[in-house]
N, C-alpha and C. Protein backbone atom coordinates (compact mmCIF):
# COMPACT_ATOMS: atom_id res chain seq x y z
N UNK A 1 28.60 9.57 0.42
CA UNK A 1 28.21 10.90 0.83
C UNK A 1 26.80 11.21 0.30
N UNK A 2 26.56 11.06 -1.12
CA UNK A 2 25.43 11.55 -1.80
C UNK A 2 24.85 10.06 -2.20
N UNK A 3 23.81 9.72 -1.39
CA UNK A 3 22.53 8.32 -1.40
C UNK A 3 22.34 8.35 -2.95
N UNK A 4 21.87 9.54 -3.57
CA UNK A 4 20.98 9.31 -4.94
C UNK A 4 22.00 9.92 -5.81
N UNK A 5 23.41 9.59 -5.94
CA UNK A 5 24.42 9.83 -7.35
C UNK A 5 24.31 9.19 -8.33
N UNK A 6 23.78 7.68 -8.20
CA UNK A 6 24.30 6.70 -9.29
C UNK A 6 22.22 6.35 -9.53
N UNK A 7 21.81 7.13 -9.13
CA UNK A 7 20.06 7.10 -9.28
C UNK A 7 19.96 7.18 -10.62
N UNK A 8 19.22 6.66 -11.34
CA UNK A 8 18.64 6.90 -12.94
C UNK A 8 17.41 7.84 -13.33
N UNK A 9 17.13 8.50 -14.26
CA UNK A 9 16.17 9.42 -14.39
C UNK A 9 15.09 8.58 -14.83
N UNK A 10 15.13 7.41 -14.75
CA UNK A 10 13.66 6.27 -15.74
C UNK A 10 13.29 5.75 -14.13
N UNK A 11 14.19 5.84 -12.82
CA UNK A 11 13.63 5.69 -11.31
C UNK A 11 13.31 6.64 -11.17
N UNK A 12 13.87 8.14 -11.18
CA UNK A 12 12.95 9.35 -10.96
C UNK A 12 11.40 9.60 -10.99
N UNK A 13 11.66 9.02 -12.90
CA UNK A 13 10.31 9.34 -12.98
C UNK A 13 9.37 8.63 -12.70
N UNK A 14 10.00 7.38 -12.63
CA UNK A 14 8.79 6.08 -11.87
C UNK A 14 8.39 6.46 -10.29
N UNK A 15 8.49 7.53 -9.97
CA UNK A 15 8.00 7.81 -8.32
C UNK A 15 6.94 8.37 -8.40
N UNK A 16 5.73 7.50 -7.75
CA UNK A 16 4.62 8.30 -7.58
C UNK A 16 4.57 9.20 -6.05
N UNK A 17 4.12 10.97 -6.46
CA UNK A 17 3.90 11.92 -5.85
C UNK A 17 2.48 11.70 -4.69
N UNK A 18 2.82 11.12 -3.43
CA UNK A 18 1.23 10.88 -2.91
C UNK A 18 0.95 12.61 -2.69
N UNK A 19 0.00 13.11 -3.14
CA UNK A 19 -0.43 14.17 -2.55
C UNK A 19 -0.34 15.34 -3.31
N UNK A 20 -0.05 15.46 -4.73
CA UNK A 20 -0.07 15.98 -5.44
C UNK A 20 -0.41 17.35 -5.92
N UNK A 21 -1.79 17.08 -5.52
CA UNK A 21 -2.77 18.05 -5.58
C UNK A 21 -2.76 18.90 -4.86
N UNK A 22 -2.22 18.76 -3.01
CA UNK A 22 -1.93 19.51 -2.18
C UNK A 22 -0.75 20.67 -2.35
N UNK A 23 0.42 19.74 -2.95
CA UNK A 23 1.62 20.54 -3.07
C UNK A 23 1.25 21.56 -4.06
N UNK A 24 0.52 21.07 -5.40
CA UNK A 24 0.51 22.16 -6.29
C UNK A 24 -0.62 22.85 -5.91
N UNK A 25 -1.68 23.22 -5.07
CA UNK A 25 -2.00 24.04 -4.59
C UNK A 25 -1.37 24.98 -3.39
N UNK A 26 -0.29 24.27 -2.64
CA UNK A 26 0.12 25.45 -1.80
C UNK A 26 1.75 26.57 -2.26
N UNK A 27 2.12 25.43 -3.20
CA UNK A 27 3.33 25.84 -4.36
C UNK A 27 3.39 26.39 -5.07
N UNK A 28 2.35 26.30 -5.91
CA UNK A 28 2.00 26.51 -7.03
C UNK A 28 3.03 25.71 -8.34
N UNK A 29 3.56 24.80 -7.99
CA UNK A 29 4.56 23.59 -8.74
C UNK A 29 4.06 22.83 -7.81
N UNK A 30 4.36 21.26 -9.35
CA UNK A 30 4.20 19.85 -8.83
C UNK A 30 5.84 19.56 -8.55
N UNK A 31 5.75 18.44 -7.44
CA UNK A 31 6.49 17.96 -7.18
C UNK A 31 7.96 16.75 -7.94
N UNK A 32 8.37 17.74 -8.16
CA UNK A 32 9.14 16.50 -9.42
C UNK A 32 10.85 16.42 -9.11
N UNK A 33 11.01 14.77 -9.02
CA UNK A 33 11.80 14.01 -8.43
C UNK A 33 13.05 14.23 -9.75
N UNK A 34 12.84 14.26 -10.98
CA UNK A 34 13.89 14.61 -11.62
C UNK A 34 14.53 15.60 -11.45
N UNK A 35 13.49 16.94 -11.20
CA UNK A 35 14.12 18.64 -11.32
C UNK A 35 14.97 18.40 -9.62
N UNK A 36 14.30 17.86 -8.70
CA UNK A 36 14.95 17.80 -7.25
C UNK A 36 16.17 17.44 -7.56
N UNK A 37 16.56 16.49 -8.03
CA UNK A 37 17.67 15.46 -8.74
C UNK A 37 19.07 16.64 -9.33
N UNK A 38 18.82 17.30 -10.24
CA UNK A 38 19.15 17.60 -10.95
C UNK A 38 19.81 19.03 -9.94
N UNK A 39 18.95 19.50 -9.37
CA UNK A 39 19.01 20.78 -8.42
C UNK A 39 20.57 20.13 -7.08
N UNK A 40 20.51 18.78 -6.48
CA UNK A 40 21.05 18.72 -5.88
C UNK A 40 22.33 18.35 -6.82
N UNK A 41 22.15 18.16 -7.58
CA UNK A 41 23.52 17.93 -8.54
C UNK A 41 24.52 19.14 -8.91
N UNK A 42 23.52 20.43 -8.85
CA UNK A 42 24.46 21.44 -9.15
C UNK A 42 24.71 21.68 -8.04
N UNK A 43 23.80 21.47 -6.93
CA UNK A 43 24.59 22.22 -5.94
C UNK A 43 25.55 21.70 -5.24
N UNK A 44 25.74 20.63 -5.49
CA UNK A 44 26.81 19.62 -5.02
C UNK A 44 28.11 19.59 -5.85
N UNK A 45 28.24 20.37 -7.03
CA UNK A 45 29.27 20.19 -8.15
C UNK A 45 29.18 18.99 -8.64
N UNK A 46 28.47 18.03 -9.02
CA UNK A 46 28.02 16.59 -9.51
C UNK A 46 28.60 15.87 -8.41
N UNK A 47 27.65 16.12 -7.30
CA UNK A 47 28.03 15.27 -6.26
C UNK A 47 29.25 15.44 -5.00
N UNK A 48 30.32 15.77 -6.04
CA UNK A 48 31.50 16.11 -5.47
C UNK A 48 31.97 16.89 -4.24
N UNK A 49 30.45 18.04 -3.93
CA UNK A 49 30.88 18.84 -2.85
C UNK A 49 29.89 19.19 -1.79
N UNK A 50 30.73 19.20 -0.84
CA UNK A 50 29.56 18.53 0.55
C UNK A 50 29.03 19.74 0.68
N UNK A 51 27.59 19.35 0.66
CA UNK A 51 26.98 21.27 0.80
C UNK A 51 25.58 20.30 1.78
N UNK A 52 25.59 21.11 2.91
CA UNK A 52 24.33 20.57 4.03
C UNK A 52 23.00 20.75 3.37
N UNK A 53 22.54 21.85 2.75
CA UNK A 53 21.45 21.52 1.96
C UNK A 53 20.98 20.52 0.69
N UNK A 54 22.23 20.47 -0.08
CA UNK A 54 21.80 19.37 -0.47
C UNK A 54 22.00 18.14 -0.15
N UNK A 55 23.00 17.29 0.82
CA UNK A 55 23.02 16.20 1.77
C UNK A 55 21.40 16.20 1.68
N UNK A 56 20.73 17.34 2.76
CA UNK A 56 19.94 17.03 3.15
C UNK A 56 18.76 16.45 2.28
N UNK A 57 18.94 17.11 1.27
CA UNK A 57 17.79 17.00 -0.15
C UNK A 57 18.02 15.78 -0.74
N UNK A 58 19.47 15.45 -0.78
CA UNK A 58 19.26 14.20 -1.12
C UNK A 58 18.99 12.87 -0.29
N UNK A 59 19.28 12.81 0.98
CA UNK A 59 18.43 12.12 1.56
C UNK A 59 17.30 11.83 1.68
N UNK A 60 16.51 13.30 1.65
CA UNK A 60 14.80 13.29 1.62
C UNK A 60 14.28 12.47 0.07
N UNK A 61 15.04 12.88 -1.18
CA UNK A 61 15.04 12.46 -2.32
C UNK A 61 15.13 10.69 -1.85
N UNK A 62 16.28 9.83 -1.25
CA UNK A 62 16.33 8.86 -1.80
C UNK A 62 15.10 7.97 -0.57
N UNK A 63 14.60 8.61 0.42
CA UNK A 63 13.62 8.38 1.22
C UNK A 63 12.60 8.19 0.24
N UNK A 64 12.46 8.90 -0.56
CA UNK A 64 11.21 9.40 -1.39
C UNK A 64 11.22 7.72 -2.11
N UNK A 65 12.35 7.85 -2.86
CA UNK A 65 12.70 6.62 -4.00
C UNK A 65 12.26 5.27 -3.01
N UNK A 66 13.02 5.23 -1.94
CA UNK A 66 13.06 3.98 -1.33
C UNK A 66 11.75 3.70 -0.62
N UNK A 67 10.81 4.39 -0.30
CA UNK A 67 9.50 4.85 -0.22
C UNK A 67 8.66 3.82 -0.98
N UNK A 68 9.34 4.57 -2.44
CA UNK A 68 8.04 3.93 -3.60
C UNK A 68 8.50 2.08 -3.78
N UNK A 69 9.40 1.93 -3.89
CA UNK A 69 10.33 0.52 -3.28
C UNK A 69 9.50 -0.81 -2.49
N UNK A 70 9.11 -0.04 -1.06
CA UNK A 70 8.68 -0.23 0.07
C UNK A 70 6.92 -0.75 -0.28
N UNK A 71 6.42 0.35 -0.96
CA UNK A 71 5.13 0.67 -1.12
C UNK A 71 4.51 -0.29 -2.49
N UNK A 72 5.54 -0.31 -3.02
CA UNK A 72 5.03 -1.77 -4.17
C UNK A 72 5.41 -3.22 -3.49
N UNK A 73 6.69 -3.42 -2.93
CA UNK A 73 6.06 -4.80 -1.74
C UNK A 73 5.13 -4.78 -1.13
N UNK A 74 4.47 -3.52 -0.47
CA UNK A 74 3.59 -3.77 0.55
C UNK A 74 2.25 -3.72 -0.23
N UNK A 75 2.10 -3.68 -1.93
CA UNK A 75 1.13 -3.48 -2.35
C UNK A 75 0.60 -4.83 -2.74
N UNK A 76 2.25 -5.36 -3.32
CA UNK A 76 2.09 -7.34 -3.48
C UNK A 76 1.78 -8.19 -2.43
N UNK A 77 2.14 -7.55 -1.20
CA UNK A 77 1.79 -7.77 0.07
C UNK A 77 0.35 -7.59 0.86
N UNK A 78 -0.07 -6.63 0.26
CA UNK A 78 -2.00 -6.54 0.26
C UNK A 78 -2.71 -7.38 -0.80
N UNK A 79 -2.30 -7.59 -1.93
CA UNK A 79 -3.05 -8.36 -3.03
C UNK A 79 -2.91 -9.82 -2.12
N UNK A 80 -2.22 -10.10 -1.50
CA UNK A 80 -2.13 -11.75 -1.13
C UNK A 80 -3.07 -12.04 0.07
N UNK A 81 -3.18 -10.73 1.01
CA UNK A 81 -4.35 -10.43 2.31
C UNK A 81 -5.47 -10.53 1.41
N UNK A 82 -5.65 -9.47 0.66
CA UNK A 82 -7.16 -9.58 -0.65
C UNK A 82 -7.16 -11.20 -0.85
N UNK A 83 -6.38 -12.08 -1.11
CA UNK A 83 -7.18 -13.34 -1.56
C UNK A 83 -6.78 -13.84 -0.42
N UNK A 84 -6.40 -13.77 1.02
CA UNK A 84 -6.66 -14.50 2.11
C UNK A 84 -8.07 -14.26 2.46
N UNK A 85 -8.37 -13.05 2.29
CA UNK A 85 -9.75 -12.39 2.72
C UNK A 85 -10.80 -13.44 2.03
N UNK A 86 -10.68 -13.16 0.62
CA UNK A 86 -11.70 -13.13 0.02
C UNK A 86 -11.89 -14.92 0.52
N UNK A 87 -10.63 -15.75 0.46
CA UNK A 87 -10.93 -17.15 0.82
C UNK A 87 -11.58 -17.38 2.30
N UNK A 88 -11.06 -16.33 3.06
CA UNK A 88 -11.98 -16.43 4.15
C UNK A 88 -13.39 -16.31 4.08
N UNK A 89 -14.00 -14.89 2.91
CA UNK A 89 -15.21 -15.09 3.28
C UNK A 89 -16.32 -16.08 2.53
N UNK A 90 -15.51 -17.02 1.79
CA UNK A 90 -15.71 -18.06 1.16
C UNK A 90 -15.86 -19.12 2.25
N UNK A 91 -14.71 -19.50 2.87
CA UNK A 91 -14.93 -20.12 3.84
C UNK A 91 -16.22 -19.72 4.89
N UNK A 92 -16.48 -18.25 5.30
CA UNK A 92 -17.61 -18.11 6.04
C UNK A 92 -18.61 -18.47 5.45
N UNK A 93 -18.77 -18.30 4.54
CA UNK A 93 -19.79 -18.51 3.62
C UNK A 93 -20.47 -19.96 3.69
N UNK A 94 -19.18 -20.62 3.70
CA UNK A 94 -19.60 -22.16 4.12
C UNK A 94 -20.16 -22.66 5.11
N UNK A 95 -19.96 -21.61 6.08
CA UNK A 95 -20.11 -22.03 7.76
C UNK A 95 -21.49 -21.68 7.49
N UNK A 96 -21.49 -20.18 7.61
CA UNK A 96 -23.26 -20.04 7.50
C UNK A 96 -23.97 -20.92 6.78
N UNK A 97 -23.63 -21.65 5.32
CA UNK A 97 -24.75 -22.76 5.01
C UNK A 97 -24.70 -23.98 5.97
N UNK A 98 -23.33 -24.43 6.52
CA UNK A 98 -23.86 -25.26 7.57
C UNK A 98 -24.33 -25.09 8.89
N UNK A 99 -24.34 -23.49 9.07
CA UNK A 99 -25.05 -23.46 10.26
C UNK A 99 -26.52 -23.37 10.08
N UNK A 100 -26.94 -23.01 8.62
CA UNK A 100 -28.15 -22.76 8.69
C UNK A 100 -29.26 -24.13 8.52
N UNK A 101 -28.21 -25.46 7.89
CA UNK A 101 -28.58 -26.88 7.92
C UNK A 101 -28.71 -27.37 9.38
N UNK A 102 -27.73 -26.75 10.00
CA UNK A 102 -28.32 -27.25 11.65
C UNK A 102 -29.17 -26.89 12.05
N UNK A 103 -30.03 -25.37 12.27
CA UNK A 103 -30.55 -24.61 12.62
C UNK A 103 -32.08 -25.47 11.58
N UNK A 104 -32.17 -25.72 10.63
CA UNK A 104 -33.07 -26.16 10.22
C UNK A 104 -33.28 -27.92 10.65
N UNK A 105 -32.12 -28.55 10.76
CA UNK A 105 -32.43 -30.24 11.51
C UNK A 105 -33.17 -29.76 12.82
N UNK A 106 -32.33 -28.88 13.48
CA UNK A 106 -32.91 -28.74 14.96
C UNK A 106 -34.24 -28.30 14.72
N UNK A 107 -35.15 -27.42 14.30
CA UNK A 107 -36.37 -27.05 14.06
C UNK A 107 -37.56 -28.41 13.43
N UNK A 108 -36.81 -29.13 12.58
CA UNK A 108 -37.70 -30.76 12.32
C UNK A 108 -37.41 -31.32 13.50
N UNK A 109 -36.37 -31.53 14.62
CA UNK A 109 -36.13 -32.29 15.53
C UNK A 109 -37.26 -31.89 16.71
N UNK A 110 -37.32 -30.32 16.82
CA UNK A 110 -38.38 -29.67 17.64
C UNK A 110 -39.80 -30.15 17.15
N UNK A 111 -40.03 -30.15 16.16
CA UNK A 111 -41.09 -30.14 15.52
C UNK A 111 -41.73 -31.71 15.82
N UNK A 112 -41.26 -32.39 15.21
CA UNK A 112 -41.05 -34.02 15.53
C UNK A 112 -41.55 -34.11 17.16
N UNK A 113 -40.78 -33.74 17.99
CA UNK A 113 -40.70 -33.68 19.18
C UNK A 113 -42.32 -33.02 19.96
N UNK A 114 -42.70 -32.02 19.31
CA UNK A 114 -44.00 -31.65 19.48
C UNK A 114 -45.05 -32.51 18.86
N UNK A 115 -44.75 -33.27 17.67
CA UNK A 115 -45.76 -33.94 17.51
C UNK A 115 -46.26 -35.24 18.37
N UNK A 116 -45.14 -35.67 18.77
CA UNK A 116 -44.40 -37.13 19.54
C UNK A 116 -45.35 -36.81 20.59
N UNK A 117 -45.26 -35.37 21.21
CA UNK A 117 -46.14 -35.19 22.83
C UNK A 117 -47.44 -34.96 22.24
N UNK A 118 -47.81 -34.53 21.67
CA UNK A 118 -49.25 -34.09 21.22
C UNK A 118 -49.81 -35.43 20.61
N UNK A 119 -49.18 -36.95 19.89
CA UNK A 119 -50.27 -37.74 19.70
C UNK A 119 -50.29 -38.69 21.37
């Protein structure tokens, strides 16, 4: 019935708030995943009693949790793009010095070639 019953308050507080600054300017309170916690607990009788507002709160709550979950794979998941990247532009890096070794044979080859007609 209730997603976030058996939730711990050391996961609570490990949830980072994106947007922070917004909420406590239009609130005037920050957003905090323990006091939410705690709020759907009474209103539920510790869980025990089906009340639609807090269902609902606690769903949004364990969205929140499973969120931050999501958002640290996908962060281990960008650090590994960051060193695909960076090996790519290593690899470009390479190309341009060998393109710029061609670009310079071809210019002695031209060159050569002008002298060849001119003696």
């Amino acid at each position: 019935m209730y997603k976030t019953k058996d939730t711990k308050e050391k996961d609570l507080k490990s949830v980072e708030i994106l947007h922070q600054e917004e909420i406590l300017a239009r609130t005037k309170k920050k957003l905090d995943p323990v006091q939410i916690f705690e709020i759907i607990k009474k209103e539920s009788k510790g869980f025990r009693k089906a009340d639609a507002e807090a269902q609902e709160a606690d769903e949004l709550l364990y969205r929140l949790l499973n969120r931050d979950v999501k958002s640290a794979s996908e962060a281990t998941a960008k650090k590994k793009e960051t060193v695909k990247k960076e090996l790519s532009v290593e690899e470009i890096q390479i190309q341009e010095r060998e393109r710029a070794r061609a670009i310079a044979l071809l210019e002695v080859e031209i060159e050569l070639e002008l002298n060849a007609k001119s003696a």
